[in-house]
Protein backbone atom coordinates (compact mmCIF):
# COMPACT_ATOMS: atom_id res chain seq x y z
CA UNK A 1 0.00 0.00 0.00
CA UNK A 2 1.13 3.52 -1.37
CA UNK A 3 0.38 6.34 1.22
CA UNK A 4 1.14 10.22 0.31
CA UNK A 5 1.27 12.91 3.00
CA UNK A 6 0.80 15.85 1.07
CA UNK A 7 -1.44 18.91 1.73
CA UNK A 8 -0.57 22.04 -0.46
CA UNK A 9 0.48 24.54 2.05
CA UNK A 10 3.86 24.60 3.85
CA UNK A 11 3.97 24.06 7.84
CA UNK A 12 0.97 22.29 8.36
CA UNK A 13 2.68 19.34 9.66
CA UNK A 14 3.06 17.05 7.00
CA UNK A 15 6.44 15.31 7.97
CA UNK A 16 5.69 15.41 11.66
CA UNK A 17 2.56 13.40 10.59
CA UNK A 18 4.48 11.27 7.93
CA UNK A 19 7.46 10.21 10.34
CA UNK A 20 4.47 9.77 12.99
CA UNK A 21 2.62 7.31 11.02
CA UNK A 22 5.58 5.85 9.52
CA UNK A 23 6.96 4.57 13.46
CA UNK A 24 3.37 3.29 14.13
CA UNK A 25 3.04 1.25 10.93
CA UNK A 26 6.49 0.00 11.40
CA UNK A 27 5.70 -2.02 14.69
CA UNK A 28 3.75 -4.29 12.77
CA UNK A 29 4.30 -3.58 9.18
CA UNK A 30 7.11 -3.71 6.84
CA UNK A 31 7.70 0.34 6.54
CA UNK A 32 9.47 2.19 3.73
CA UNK A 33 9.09 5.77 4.35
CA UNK A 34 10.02 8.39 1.15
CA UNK A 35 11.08 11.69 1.78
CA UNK A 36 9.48 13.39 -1.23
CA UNK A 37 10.59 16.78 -0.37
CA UNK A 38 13.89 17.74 -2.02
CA UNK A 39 14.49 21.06 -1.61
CA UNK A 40 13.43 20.84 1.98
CA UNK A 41 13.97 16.62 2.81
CA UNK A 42 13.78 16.90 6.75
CA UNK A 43 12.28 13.33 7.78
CA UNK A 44 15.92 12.23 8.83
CA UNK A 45 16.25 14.92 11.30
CA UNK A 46 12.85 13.67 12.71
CA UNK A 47 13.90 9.88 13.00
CA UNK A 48 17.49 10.80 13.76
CA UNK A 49 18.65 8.78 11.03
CA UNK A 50 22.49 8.72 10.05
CA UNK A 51 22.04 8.82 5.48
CA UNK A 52 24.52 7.12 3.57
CA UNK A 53 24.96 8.62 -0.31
CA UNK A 54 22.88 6.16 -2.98
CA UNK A 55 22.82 7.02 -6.12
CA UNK A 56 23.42 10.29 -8.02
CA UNK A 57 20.35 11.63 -10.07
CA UNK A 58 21.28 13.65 -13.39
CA UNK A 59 19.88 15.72 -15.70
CA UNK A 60 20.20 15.83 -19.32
CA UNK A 61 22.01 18.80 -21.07
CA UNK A 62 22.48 19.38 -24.58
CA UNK A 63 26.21 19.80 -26.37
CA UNK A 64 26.61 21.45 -29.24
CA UNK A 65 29.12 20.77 -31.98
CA UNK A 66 29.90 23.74 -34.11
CA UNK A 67 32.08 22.21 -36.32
CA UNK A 68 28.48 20.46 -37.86
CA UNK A 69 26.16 23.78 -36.64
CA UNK A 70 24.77 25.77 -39.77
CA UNK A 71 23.13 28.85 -36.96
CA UNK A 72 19.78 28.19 -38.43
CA UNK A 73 18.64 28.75 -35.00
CA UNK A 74 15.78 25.64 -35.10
CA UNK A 75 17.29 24.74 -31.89
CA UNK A 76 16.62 28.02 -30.08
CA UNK A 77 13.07 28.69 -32.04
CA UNK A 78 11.82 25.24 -30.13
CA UNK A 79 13.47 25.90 -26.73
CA UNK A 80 10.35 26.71 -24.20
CA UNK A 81 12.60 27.74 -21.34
CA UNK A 82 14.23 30.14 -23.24
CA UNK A 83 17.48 28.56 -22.57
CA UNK A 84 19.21 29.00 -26.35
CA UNK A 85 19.77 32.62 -27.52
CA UNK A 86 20.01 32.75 -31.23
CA UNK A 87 21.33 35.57 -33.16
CA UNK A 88 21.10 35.93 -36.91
CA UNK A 89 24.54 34.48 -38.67
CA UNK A 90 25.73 33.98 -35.09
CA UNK A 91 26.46 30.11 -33.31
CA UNK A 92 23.93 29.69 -30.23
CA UNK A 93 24.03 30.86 -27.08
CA UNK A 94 23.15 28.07 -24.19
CA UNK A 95 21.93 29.15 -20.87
CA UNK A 96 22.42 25.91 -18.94
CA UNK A 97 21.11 27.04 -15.42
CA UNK A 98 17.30 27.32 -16.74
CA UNK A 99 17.72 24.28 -19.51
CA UNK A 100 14.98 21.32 -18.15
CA UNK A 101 16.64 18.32 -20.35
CA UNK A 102 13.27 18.18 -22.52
CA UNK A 103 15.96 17.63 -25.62
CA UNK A 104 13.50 19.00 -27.85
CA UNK A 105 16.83 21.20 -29.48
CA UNK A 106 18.25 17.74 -29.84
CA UNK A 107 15.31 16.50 -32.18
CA UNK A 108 15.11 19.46 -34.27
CA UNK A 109 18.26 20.23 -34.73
CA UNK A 110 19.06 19.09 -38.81
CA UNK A 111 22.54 18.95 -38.71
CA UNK A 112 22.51 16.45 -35.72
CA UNK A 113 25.19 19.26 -34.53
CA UNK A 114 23.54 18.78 -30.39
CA UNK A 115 24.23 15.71 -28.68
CA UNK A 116 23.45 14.71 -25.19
CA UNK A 117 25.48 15.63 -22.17
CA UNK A 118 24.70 15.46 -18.46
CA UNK A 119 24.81 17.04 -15.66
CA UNK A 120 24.57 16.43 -11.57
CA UNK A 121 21.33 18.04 -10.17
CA UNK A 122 20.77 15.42 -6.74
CA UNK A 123 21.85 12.83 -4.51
CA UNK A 124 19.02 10.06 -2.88
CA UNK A 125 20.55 9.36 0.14
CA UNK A 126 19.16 6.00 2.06
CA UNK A 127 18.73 4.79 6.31
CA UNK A 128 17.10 3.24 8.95
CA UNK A 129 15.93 3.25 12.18
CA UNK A 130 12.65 2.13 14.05
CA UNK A 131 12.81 -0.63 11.69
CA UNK A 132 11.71 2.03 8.76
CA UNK A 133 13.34 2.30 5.88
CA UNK A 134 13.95 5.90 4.63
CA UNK A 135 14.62 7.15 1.25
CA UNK A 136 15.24 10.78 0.68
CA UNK A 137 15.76 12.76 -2.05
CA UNK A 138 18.22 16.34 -2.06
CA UNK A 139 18.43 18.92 -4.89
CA UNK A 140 21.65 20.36 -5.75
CA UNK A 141 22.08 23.48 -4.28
CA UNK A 142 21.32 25.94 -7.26
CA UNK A 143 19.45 23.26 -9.16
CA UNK A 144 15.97 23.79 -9.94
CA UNK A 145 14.53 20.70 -11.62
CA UNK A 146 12.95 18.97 -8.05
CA UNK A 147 10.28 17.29 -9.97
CA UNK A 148 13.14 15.17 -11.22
CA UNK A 149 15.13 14.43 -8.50
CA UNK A 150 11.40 13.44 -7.06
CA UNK A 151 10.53 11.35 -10.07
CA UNK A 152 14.19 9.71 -9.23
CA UNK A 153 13.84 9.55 -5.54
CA UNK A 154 10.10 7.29 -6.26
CA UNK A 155 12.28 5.43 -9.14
CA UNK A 156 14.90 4.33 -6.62
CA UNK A 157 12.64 3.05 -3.88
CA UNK A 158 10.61 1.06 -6.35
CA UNK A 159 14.31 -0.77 -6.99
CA UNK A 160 15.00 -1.14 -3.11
CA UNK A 161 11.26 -2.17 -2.17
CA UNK A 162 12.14 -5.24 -4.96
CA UNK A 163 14.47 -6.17 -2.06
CA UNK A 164 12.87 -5.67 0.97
CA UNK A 165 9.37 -5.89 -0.17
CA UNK A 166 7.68 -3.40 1.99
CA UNK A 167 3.89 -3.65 3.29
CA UNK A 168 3.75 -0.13 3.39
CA UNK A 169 5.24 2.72 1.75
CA UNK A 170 4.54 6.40 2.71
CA UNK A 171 5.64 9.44 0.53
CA UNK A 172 6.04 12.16 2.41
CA UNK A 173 5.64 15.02 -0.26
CA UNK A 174 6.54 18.88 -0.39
CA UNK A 175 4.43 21.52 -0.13
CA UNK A 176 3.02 22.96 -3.63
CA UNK A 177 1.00 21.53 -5.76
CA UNK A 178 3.74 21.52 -9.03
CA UNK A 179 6.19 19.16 -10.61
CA UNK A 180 7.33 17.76 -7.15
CA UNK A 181 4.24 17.17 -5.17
CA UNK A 182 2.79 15.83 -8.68
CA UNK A 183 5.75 13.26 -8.99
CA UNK A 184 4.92 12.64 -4.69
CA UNK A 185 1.36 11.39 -6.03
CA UNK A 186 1.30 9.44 -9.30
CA UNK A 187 0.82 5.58 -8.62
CA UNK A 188 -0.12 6.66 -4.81
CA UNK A 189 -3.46 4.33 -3.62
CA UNK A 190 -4.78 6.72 -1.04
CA UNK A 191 -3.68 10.58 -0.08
CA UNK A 192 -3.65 11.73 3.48
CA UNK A 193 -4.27 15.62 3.11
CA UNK A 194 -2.97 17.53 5.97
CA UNK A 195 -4.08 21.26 7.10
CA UNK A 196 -4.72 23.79 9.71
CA UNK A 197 -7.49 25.69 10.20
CA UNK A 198 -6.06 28.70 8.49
CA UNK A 199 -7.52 30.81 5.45
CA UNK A 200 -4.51 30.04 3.19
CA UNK A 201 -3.89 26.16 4.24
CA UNK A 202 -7.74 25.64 2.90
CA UNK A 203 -7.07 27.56 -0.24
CA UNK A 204 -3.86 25.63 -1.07
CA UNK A 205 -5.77 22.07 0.52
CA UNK A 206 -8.43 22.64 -2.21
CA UNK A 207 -5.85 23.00 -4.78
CA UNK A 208 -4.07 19.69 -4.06
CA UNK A 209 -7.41 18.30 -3.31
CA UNK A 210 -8.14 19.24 -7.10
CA UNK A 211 -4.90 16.79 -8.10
CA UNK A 212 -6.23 14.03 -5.78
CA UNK A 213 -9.05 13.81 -8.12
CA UNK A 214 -7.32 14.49 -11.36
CA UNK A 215 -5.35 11.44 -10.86
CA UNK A 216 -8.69 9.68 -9.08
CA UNK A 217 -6.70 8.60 -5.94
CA UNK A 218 -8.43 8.04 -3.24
CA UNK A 219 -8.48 10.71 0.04
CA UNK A 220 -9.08 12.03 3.23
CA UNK A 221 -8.47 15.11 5.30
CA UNK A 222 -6.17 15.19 8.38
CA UNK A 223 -6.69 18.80 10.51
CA UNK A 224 -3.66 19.13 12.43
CA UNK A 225 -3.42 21.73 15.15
CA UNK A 226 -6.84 21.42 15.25
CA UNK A 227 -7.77 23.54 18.34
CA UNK A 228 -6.31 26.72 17.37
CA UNK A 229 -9.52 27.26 16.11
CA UNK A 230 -11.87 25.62 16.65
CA UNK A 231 -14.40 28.39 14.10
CA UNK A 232 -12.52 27.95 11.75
CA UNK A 233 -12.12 24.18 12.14
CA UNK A 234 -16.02 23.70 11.69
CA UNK A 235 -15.58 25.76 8.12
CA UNK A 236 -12.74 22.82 6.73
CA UNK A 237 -15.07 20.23 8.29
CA UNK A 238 -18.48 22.27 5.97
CA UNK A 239 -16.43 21.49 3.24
CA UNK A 240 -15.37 18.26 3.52
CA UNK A 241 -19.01 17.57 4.02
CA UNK A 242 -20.12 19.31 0.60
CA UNK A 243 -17.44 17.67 -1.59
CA UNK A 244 -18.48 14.09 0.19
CA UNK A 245 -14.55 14.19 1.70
CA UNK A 246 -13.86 11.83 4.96
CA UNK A 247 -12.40 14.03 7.61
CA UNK A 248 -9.65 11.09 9.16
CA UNK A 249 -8.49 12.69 11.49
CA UNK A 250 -7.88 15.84 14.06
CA UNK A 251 -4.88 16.31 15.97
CA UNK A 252 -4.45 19.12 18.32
CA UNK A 253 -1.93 21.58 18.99
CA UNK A 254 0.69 20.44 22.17
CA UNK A 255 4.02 21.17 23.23
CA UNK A 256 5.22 18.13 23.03
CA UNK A 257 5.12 17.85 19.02
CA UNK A 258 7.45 20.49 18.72
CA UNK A 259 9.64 19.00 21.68
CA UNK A 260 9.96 15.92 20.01
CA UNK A 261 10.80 17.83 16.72
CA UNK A 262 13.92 19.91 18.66
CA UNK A 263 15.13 16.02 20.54
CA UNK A 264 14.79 14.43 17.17
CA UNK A 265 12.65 11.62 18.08
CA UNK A 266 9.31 10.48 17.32
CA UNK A 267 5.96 11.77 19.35
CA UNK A 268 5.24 8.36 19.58
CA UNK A 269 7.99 6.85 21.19
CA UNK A 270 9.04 10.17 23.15
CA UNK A 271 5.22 10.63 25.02
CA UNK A 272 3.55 6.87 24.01
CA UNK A 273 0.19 8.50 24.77
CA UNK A 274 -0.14 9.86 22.26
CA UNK A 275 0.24 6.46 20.13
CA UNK A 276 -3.57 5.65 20.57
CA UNK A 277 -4.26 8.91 18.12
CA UNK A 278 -1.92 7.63 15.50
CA UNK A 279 -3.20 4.24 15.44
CA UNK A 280 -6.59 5.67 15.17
CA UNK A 281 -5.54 7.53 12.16
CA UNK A 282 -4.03 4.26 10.55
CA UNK A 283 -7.29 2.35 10.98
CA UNK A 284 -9.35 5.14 9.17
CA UNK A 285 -7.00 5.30 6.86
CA UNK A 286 -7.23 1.14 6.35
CA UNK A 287 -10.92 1.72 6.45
CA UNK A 288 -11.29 4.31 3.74
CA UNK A 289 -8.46 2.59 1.33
């Protein structure tokens, strides 16, 4: 089973809840847990896991031979990003720092004068501990292309889970709802959506919300810090109710979440009353996949 911990907006709670769920499942459950997030991948700092260095993840880059180029400037007039300059009777100019690999230069050029290079955007980094197996993603510093080293990071732990064979496998994603988050969801069987009762974490929930059902995976809702207000609460509940969406879940706001966060250790295994809540949360979740 295929969990993602997603939820649009940024600081609702989603790796707390991911790394939560992921110690909870693990006690009985074969548990790979997927830090999605690689501009931001945190979930090791939450487990206090030790990574090791896995695999490199690369991006493809065009070359261009000039001895072959005839600066008919096909290459540059097909370029979306904008990253070839072309200048009449002049050889192209490449802008590699906003090039995305799409190699459509590569296919129009006539002259077969680009061929294809590479470059180092990532690193997926692997670890354990609490019996869960963790695979996280990290973006280059400088890099932009995280929906790749996402698509990468999901590659890779398909190739590991061949190995361990996993029962469950949770995806913790980042927050957004573009390339990453999108590459977080695809082939996911169930999406736990986690907000606040804030304004802007129910505009951004209905936007991810909107992917959950482009891609027709089955949801739910997860309010963390549910008591800050509890008004507000009531209007994410209204809507859950008119778009026939299972609320799974509230958690409240406690000090003990964010102590747990600054000792690096579970909730769950720092304070075990609180483990009743998660395992709560996993049988609704059971329920509703």
């Amino acid at each position: 089973m295929k969990i993602a911990i997603t939820g649009g907006k940024g600081g609702v709670g989603k790796s707390f809840i991911a790394t939560s769920l992921a110690v909870e499942f693990a006690k009985n459950k074969k548990t790979m847990l997927v830090d999605a997030d690689a501009e931001c991948p945190n979930d090791h700092l939450l487990l206090s896991i030790k990574r090791r260095e896995s695999n490199r993840v690369y991006q493809l880059m065009p070359k261009w031979d000039f001895s072959k180029c005839t600066k008919c400037g096909k290459c540059a007039l097909v370029c979306k990003q904008n990253a070839i300059v072309f200048v009449k009777e002049k050889y192209p100019a490449f802008v590699k720092d906003i090039c995305i690999g799409c190699s459509a230069c590569i296919v129009a050029c006539p002259q077969n004068a680009i061929t294809k290079s590479k470059k180092e955007i990532g690193m997926i980094y692997t670890g354990e501990n609490y019996n869960i197996h963790l695979v996280s993603g990290e973006l280059k510093v400088g890099e932009l292309a995280s929906g790749e080293v996402v698509a990468e990071v999901r590659k890779y732990s398909e190739e590991i889970n061949e190995k361990i064979k996993a029962d469950i496998m949770l995806i913790d994603s980042a927050a957004g709802i573009g390339c990453p988050v999108i590459a977080s969801l695809v082939g996911t069987d169930y999406i736990v959506a986690v907000t606040e009762p804030t304004p802007s974490a129910l505009h951004d929930l209905k936007r991810v919300l909107y992917l959950a059902n482009h891609f027709r995976i089955k949801h739910g809702i997860l309010i963390n810090k549910s008591d800050l207000d509890v008004g507000f609460c009531s209007i994410i509940e209204k809507y859950a109710k008119e778009n026939n969406i299972e609320i799974i879940g509230k958690i409240p706001y406690k000090k003990e979440f964010i102590h747990a966060t600054i000792k690096m250790k579970p909730i769950v295994e720092l304070n075990p009353e609180y483990r009743e809540m998660f395992k709560e949360l996993i049988e609704r979740i059971k329920t509703e996949k």
